[in-house]
Protein backbone atom coordinates (compact mmCIF):
# COMPACT_ATOMS: atom_id res chain seq x y z
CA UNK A 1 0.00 0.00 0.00
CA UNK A 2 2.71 2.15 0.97
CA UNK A 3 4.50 1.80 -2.65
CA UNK A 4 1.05 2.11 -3.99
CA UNK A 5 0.52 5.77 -2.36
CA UNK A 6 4.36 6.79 -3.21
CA UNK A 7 3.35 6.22 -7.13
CA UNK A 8 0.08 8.18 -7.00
CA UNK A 9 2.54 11.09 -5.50
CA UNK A 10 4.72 11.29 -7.69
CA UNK A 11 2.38 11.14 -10.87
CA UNK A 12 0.39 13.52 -9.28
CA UNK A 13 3.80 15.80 -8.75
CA UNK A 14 4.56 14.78 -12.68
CA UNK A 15 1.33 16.08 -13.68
CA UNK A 16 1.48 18.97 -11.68
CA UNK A 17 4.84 19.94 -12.91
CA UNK A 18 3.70 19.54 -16.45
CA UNK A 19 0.87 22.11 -15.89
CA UNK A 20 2.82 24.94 -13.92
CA UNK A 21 5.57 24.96 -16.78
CA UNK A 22 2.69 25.56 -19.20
CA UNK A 23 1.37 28.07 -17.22
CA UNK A 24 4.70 29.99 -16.47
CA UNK A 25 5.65 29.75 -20.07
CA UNK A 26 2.67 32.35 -21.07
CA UNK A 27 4.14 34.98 -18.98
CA UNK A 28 6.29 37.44 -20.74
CA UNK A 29 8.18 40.38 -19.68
CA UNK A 30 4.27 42.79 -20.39
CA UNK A 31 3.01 40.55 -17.51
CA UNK A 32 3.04 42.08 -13.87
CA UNK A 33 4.30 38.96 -12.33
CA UNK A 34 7.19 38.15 -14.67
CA UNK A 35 9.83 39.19 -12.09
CA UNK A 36 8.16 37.14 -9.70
CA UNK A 37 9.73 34.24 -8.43
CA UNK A 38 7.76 31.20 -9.55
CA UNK A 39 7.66 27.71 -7.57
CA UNK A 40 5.71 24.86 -8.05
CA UNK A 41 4.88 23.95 -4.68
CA UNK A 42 3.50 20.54 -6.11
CA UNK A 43 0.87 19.20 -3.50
CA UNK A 44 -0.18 21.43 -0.25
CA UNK A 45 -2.46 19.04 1.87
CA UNK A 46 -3.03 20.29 5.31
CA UNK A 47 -1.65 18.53 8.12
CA UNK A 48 -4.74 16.00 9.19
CA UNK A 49 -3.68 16.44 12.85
CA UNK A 50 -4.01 20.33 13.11
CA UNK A 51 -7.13 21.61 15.64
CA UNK A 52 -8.86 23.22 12.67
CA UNK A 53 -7.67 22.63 9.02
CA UNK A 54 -6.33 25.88 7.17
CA UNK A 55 -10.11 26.03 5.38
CA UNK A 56 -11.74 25.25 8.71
CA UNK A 57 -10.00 28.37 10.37
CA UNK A 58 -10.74 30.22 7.12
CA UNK A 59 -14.51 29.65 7.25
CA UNK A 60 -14.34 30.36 10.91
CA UNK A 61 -13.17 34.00 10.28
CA UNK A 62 -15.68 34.49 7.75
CA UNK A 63 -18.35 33.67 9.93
CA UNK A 64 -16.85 36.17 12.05
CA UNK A 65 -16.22 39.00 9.71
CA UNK A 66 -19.97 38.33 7.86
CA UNK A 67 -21.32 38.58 11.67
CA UNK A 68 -20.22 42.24 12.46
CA UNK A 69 -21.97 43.15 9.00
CA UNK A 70 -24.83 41.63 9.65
CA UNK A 71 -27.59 38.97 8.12
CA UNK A 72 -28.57 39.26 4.83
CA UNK A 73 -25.29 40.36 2.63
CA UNK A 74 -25.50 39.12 -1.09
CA UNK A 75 -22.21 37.03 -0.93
CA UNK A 76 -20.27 35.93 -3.81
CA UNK A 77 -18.10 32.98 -3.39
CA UNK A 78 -15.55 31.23 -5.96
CA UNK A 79 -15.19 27.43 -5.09
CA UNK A 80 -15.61 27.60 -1.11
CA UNK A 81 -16.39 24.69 0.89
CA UNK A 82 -19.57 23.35 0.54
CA UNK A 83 -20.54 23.03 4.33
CA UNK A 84 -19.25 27.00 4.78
CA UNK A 85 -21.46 27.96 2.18
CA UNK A 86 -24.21 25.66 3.44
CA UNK A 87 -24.25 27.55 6.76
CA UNK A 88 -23.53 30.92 5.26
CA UNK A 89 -26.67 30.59 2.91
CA UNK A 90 -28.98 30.21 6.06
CA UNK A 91 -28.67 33.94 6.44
CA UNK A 92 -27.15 35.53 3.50
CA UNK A 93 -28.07 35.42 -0.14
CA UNK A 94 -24.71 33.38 -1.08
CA UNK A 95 -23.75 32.95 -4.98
CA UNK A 96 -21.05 30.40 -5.88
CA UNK A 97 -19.19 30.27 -9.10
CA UNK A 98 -18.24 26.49 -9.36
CA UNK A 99 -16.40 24.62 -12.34
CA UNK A 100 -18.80 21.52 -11.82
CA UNK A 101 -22.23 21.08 -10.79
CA UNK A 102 -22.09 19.75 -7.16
CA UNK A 103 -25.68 19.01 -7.31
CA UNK A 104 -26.71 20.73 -3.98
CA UNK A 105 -30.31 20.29 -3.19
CA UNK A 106 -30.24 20.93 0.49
CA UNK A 107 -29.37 24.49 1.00
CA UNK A 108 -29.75 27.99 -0.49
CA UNK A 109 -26.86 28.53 -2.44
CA UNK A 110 -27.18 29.50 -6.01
CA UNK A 111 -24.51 28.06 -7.83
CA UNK A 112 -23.12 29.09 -11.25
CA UNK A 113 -21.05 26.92 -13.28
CA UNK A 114 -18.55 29.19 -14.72
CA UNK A 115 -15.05 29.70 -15.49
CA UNK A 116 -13.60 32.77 -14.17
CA UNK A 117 -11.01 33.29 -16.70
CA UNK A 118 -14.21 34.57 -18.65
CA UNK A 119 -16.11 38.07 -17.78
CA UNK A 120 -18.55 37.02 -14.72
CA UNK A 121 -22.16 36.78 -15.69
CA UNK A 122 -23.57 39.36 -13.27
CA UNK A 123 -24.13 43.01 -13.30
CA UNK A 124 -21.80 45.65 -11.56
CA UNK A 125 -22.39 46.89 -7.80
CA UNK A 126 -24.36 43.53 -7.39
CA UNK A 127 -22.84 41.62 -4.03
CA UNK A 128 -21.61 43.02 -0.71
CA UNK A 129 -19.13 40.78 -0.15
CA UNK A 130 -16.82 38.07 -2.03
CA UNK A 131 -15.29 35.19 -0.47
CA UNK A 132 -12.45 32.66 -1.35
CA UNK A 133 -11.21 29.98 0.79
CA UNK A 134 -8.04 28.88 -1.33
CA UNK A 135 -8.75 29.20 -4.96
CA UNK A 136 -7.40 32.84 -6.30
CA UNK A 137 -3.85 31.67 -6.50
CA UNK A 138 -5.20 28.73 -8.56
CA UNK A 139 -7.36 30.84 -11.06
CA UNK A 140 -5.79 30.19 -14.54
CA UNK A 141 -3.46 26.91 -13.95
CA UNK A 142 -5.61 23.88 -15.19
CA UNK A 143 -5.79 22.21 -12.21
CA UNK A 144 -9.47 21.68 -11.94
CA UNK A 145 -10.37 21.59 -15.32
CA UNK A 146 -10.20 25.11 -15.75
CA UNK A 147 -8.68 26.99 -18.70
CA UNK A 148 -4.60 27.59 -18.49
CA UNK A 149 -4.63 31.33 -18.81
CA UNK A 150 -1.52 33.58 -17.26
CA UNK A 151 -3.75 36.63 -16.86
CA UNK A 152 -7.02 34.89 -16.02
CA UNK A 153 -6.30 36.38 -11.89
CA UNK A 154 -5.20 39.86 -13.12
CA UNK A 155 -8.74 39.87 -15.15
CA UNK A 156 -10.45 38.39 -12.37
CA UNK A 157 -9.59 40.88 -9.76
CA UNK A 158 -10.62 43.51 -12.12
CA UNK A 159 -14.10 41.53 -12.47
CA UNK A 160 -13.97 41.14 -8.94
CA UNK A 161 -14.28 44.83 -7.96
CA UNK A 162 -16.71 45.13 -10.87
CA UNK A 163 -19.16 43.42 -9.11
CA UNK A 164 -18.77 44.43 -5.81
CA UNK A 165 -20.74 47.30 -4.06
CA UNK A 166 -18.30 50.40 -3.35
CA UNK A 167 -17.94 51.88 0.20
CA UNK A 168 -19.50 49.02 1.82
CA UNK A 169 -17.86 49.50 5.22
């Protein structure tokens, strides 16, 4: 079993090696991040023994934050987990964008299957707040079935604070 797992790693570190030197080898000296250092940091699975798992202790402070504003903010969220967005949709009007129908029949959550490297289908000054437990830095690279575009997070940033309300707080 344990030779078994070792394999799976290190196809998954082939594969994922093959798709970040695609991705890096769109970005040219016009792009803002050209001079950044670029590392493939391969596979980044939290540490099962931790109290709360990175995406546990980031839905936590969202609860948080989305408290001191209130019930009822129009919320758009890009990939978050399913059971934060579950509880978030009891008292906020929560949008996710999603790559793949997850076929959620239980909660309030509207989910649109989109990929962000495209314009967002909604109109400007439409949510309150946007949320992302650990996709931005993953916008653009292929790894979910999404399209391999270098500028898909610069262009989805600027979408971003299309579609967000100004001077919320």
């Amino acid at each position: 079993m344990r030779i078994l797992n070792k394999l799976l790693i290190t196809l998954k570190k082939y594969r994922q090696k093959k798709i970040f030197n695609k991705y890096i080898s769109n970005i040219d000296e016009s792009h803002p991040f050209f001079d950044f250092k670029k590392i493939n940091h391969s596979d980044c699975s939290a540490d099962p023994k931790e109290f709360f798992s990175r995406y546990e202790s980031f839905s936590f402070w969202l609860f948080s934050k989305l408290d001191l504003l209130g019930h009822y903010q129009k919320v758009l969220d890009l990939g978050g987990l399913k059971n934060t967005n579950g509880i978030l949709s009891i008292y906020n009007d929560l949008n996710s964008i999603v790559l793949v129908d997850c076929e959620d029949e239980i909660t309030k959550v509207k989910y649109f299957k989109h990929d962000v490297s495209d314009p967002l289908p909604f109109e400007s000054n439409s949510f309150d707040v946007f949320s992302s437990v650990v996709r931005l830095h993953l916008i653009g690279l292929g790894r979910y079935g999404d399209k391999i575009n270098h500028n898909a997070l610069l262009d989805f940033v600027l979408e971003i604070e299309r579609v967000i309300k100004k001077n919320l707080i």
